[in-house]
PDB file of N, CA and C in Angstrom:
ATOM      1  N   UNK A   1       0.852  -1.179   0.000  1.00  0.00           N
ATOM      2  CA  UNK A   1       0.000   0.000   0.000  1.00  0.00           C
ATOM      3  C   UNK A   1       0.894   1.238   0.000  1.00  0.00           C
ATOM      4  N   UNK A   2       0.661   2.146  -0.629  1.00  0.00           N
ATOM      5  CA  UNK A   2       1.499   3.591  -1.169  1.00  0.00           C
ATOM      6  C   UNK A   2       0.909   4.453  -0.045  1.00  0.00           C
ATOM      7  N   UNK A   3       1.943   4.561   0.847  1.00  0.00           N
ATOM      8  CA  UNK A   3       1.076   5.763   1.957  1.00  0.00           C
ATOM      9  C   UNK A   3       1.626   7.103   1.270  1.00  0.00           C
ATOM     10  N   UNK A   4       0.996   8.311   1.856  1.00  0.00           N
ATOM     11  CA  UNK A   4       1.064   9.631   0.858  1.00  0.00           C
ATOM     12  C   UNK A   4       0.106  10.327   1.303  1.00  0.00           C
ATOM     13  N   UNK A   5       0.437  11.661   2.007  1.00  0.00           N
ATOM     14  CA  UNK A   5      -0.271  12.257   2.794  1.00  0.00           C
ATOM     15  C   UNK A   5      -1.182  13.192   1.493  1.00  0.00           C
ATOM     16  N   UNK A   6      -2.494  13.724   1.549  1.00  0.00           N
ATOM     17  CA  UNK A   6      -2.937  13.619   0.942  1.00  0.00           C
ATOM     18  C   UNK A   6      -3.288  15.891   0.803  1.00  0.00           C
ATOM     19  N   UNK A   7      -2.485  16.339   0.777  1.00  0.00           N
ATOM     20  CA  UNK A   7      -2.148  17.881   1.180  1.00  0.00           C
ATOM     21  C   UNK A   7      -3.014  18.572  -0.008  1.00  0.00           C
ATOM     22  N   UNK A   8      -3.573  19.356   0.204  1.00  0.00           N
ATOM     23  CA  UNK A   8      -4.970  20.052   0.125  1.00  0.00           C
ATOM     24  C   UNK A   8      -4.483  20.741  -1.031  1.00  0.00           C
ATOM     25  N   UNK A   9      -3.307  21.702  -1.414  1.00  0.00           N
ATOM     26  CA  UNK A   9      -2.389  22.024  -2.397  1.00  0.00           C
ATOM     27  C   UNK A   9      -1.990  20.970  -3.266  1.00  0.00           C
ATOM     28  N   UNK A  10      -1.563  20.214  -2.986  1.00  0.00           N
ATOM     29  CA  UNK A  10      -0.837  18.510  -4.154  1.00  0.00           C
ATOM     30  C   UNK A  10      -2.097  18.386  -5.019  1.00  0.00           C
ATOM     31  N   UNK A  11      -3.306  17.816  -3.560  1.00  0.00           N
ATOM     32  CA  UNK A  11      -4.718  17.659  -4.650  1.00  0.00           C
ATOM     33  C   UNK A  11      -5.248  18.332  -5.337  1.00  0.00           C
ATOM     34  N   UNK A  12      -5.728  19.647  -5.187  1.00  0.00           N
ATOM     35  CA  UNK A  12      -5.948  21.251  -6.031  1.00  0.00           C
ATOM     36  C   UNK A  12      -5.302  21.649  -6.435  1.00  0.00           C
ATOM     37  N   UNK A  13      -3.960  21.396  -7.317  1.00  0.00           N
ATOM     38  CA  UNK A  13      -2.947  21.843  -8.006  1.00  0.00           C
ATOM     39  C   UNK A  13      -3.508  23.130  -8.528  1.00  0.00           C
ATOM     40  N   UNK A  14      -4.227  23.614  -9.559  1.00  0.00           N
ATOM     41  CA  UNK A  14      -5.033  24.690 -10.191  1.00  0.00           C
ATOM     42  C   UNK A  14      -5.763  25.686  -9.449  1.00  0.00           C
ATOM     43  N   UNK A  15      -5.932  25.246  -7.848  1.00  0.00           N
ATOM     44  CA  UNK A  15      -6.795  26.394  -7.421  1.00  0.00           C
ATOM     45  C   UNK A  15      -5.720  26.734  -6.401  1.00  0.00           C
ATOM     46  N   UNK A  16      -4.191  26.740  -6.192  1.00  0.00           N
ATOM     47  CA  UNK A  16      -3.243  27.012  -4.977  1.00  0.00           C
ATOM     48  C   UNK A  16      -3.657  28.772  -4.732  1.00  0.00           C
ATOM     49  N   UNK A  17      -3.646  29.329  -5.903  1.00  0.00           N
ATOM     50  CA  UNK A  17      -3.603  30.891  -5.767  1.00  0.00           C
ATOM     51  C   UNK A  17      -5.585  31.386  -4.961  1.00  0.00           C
ATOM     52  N   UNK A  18      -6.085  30.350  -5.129  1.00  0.00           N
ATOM     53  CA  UNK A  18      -7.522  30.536  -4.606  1.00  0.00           C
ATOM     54  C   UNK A  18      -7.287  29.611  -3.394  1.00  0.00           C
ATOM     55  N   UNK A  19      -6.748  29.015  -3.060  1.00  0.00           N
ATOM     56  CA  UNK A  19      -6.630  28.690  -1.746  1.00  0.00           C
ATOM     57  C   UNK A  19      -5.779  29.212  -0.485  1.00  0.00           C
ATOM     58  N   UNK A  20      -4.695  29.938  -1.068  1.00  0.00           N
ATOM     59  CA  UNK A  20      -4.072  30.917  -0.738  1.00  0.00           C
ATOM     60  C   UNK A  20      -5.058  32.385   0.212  1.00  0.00           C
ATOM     61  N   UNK A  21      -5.741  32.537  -1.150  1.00  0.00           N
ATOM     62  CA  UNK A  21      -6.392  33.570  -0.609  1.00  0.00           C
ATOM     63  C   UNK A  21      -7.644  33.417   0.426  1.00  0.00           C
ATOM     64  N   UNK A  22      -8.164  32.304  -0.094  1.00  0.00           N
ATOM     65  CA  UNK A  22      -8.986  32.181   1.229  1.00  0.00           C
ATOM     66  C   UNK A  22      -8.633  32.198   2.372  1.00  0.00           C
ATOM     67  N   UNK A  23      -7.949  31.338   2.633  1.00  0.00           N
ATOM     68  CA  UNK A  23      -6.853  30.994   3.546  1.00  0.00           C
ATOM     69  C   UNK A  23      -6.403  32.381   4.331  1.00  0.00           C
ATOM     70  N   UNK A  24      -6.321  33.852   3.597  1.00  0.00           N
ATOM     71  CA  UNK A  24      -6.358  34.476   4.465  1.00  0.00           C
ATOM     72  C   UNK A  24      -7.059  35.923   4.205  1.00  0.00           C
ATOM     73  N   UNK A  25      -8.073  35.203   3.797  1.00  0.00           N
ATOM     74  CA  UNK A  25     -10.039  36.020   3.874  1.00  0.00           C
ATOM     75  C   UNK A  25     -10.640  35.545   4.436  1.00  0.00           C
ATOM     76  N   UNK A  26     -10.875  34.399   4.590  1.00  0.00           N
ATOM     77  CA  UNK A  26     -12.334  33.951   5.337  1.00  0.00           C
ATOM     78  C   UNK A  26     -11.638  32.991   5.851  1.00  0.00           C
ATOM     79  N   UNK A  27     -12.032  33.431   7.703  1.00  0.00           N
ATOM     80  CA  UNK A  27     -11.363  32.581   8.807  1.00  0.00           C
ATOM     81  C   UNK A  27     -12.045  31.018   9.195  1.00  0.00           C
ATOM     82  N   UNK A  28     -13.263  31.076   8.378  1.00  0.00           N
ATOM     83  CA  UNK A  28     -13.754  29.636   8.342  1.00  0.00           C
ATOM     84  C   UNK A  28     -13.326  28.588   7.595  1.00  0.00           C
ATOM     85  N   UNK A  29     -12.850  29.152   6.483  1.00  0.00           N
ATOM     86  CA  UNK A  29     -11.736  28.326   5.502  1.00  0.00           C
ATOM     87  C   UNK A  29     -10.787  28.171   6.370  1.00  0.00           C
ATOM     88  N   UNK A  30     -10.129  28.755   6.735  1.00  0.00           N
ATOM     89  CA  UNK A  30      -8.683  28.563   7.288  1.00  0.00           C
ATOM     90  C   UNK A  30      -8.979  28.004   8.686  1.00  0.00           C
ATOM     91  N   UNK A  31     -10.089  27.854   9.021  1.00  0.00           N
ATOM     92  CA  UNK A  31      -9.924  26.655  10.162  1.00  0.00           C
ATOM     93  C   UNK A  31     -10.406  25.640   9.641  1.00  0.00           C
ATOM     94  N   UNK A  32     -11.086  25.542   8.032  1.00  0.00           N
ATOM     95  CA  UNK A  32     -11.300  23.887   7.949  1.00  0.00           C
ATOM     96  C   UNK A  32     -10.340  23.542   7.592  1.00  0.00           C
ATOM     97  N   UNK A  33      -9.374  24.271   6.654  1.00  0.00           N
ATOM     98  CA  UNK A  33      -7.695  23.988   6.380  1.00  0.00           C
ATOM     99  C   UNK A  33      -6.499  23.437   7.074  1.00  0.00           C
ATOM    100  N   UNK A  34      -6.792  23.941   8.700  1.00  0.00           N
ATOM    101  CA  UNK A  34      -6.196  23.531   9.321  1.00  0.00           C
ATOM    102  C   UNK A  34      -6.697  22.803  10.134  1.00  0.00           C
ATOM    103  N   UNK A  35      -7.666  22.287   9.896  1.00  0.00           N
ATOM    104  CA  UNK A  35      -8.227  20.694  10.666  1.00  0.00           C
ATOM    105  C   UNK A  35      -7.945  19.969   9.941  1.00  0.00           C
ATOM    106  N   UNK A  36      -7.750  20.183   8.434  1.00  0.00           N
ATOM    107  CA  UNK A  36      -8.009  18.584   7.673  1.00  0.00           C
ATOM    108  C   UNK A  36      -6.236  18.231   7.502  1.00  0.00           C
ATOM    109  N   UNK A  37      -5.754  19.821   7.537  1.00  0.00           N
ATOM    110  CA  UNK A  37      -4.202  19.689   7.651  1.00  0.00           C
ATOM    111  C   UNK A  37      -4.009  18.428   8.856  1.00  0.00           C
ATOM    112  N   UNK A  38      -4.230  18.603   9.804  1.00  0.00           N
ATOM    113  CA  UNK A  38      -4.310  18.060  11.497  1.00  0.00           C
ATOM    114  C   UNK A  38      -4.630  16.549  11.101  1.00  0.00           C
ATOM    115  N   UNK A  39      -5.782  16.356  10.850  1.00  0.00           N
ATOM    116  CA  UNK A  39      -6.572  15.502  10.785  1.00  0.00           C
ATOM    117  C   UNK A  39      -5.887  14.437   9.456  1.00  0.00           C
ATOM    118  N   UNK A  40      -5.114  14.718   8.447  1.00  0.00           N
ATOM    119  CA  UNK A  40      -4.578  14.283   7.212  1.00  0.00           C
ATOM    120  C   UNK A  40      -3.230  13.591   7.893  1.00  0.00           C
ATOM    121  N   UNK A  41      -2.473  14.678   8.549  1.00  0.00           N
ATOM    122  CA  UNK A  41      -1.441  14.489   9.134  1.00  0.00           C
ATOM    123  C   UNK A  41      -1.377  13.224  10.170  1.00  0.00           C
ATOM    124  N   UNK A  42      -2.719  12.821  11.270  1.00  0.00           N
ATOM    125  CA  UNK A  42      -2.570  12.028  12.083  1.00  0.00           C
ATOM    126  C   UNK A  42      -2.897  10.767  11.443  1.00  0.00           C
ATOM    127  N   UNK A  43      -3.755  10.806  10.216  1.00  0.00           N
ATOM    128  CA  UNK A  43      -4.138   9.492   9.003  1.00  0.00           C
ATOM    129  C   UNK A  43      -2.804   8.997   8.911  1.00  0.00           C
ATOM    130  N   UNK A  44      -2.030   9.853   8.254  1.00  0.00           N
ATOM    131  CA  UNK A  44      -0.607   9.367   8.062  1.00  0.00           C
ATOM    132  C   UNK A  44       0.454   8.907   8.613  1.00  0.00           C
ATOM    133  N   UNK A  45       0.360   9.340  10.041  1.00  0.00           N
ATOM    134  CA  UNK A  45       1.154   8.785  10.817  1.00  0.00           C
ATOM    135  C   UNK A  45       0.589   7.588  11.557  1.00  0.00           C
ATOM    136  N   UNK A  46      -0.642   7.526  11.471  1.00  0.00           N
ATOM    137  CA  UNK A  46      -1.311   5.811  12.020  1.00  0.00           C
ATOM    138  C   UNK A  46      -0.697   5.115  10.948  1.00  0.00           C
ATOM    139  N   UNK A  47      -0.817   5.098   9.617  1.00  0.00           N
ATOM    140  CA  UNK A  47      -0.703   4.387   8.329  1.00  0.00           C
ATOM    141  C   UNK A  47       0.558   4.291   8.237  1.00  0.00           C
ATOM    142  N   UNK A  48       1.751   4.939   8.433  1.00  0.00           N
ATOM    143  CA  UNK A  48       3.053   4.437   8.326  1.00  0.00           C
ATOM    144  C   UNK A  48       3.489   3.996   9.856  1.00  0.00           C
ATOM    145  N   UNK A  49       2.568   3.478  11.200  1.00  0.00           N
ATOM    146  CA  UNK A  49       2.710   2.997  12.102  1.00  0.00           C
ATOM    147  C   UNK A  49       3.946   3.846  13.049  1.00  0.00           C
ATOM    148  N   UNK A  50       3.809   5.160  12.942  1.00  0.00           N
ATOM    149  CA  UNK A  50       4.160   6.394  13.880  1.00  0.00           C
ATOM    150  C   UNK A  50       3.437   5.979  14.953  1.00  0.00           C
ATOM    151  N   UNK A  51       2.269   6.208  14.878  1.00  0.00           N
ATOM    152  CA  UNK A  51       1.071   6.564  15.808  1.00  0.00           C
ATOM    153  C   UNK A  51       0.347   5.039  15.410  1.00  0.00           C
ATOM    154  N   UNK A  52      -0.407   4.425  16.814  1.00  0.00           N
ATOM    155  CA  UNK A  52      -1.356   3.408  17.083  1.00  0.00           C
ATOM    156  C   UNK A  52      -2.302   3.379  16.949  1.00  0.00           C
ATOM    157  N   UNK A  53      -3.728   2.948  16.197  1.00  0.00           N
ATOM    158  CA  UNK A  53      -4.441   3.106  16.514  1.00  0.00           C
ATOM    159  C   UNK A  53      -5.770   2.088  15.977  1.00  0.00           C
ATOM    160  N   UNK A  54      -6.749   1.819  16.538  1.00  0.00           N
ATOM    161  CA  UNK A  54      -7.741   0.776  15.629  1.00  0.00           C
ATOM    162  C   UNK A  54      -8.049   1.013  14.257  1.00  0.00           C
ATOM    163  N   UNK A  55      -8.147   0.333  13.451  1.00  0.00           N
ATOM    164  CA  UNK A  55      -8.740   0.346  12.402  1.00  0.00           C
ATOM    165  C   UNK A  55      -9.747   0.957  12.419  1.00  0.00           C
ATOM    166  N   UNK A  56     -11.114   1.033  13.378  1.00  0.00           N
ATOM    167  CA  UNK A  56     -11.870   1.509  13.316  1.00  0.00           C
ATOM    168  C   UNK A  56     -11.819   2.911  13.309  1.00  0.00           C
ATOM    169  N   UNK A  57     -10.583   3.518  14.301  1.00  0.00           N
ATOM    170  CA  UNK A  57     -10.587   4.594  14.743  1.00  0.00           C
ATOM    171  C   UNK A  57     -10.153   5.294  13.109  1.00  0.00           C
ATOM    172  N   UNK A  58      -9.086   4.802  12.578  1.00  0.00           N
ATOM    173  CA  UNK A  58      -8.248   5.222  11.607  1.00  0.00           C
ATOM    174  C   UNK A  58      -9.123   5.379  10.347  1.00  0.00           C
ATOM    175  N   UNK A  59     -10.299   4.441  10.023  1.00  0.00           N
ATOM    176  CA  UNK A  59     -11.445   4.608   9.110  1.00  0.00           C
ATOM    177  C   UNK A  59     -12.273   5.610   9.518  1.00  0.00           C
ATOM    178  N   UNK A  60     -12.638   6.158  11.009  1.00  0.00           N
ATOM    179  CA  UNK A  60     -13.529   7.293  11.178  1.00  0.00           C
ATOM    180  C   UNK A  60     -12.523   8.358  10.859  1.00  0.00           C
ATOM    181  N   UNK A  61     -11.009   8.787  11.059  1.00  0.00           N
ATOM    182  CA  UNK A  61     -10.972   9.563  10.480  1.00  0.00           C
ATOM    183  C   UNK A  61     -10.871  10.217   9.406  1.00  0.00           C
ATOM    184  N   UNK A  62     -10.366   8.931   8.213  1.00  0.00           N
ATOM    185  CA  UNK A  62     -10.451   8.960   7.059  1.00  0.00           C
ATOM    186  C   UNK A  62     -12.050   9.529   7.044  1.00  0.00           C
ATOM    187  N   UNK A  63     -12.630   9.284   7.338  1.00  0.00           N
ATOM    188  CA  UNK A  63     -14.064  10.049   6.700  1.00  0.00           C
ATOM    189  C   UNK A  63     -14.147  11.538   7.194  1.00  0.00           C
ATOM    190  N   UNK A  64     -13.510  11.617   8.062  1.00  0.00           N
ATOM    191  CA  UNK A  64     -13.411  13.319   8.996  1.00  0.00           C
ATOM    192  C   UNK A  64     -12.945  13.733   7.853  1.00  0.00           C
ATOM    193  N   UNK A  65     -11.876  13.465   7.724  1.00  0.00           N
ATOM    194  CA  UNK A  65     -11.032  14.024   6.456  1.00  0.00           C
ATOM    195  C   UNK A  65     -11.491  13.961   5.115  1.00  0.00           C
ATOM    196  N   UNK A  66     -12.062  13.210   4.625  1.00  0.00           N
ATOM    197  CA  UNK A  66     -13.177  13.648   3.325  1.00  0.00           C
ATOM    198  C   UNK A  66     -14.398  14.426   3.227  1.00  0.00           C
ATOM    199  N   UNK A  67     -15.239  14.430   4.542  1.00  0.00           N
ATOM    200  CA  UNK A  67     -15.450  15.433   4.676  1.00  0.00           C
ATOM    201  C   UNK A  67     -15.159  16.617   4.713  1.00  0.00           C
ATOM    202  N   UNK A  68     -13.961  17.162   5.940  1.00  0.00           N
ATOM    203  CA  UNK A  68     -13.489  18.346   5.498  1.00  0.00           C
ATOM    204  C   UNK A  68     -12.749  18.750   3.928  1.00  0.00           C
ATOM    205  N   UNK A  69     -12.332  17.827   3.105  1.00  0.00           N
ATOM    206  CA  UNK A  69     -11.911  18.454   2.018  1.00  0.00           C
ATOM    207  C   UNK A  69     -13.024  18.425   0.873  1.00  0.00           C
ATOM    208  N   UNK A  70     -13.760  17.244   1.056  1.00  0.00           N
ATOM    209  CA  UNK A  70     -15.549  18.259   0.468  1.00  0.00           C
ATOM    210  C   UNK A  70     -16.106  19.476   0.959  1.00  0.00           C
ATOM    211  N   UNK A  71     -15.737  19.927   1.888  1.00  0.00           N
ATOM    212  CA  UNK A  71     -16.103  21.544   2.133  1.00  0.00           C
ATOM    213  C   UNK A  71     -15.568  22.068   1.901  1.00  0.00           C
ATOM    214  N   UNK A  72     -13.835  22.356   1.926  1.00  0.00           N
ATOM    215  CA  UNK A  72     -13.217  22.997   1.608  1.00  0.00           C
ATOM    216  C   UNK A  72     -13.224  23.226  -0.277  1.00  0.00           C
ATOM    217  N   UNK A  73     -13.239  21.943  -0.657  1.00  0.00           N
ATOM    218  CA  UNK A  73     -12.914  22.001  -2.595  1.00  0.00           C
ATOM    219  C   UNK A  73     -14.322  22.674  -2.953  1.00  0.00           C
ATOM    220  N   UNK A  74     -15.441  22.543  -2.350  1.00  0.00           N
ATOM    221  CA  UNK A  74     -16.650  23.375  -2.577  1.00  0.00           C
ATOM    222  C   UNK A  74     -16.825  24.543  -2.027  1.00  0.00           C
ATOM    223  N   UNK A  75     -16.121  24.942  -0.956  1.00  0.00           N
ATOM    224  CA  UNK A  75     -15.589  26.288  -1.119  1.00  0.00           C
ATOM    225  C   UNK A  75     -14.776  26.825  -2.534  1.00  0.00           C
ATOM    226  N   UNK A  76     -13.650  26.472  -2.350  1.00  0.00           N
ATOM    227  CA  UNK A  76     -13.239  26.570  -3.444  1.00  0.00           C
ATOM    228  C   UNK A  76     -13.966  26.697  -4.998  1.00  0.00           C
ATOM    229  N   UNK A  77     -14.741  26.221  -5.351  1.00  0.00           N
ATOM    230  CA  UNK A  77     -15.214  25.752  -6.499  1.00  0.00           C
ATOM    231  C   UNK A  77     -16.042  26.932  -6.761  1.00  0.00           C
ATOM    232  N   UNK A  78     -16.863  27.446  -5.328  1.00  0.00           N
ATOM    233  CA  UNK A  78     -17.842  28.614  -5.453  1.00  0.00           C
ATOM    234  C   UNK A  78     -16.947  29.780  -5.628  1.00  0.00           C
ATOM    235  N   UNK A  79     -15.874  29.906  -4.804  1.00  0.00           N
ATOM    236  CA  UNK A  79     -15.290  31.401  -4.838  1.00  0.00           C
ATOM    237  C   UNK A  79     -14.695  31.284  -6.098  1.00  0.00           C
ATOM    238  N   UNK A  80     -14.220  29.835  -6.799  1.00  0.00           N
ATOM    239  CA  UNK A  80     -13.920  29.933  -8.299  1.00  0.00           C
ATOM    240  C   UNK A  80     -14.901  30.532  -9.241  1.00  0.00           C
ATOM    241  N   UNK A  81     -15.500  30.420  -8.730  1.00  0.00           N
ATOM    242  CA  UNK A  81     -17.120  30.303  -9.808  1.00  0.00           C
ATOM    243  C   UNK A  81     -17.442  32.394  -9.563  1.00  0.00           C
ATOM    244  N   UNK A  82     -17.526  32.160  -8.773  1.00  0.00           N
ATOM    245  CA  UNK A  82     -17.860  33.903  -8.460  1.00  0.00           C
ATOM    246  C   UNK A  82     -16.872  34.355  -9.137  1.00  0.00           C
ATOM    247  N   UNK A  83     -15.876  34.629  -8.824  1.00  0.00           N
ATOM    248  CA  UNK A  83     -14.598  35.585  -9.715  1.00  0.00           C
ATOM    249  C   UNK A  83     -14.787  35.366 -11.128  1.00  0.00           C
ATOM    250  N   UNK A  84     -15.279  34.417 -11.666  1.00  0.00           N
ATOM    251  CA  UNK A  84     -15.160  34.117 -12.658  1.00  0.00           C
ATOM    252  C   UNK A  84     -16.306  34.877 -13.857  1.00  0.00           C
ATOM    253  N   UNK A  85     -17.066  35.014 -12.511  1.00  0.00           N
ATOM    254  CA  UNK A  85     -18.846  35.665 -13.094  1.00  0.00           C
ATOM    255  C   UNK A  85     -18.395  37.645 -12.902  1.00  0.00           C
TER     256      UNK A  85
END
């Protein structure tokens, strides 16, 4: 299995300059940014066996974490969409 932390920039290659800016416009972005940062980060270190933890536990956060980056990329997508209009 290919572990590979899964960084919010790597995946949105095309929107870095719109994530940027959210990031420091709207303080609700930038705290889901830095949860899923948090939350991505501790996936990864269970998965390369840093950190311990159940399977179960390690599958609920994998879903924390798809969640937060479905809010965040749909953030994204809207403030794309507005500038664009």
């Amino acid at each position: 299995m290919s572990l590979e932390k899964h960084d919010l920039l790597h995946e949105l290659p095309n929107s870095k300059d719109t994530i940027h800016e959210l990031k420091t416009k709207d303080n609700h972005f930038a705290k889901l940014f830095e949860e899923y940062h948090e939350v991505d980060h501790e996936v990864y270190r269970i998965e390369n066996g840093t950190e311990h933890a159940s399977d179960e536990y390690l599958e609920e956060r994998k879903k924390v974490r798809l969640n937060l980056k479905d809010q965040l990329y749909a953030m994204v997508r809207d403030y794309e969409a507005a500038q664009a209009s």
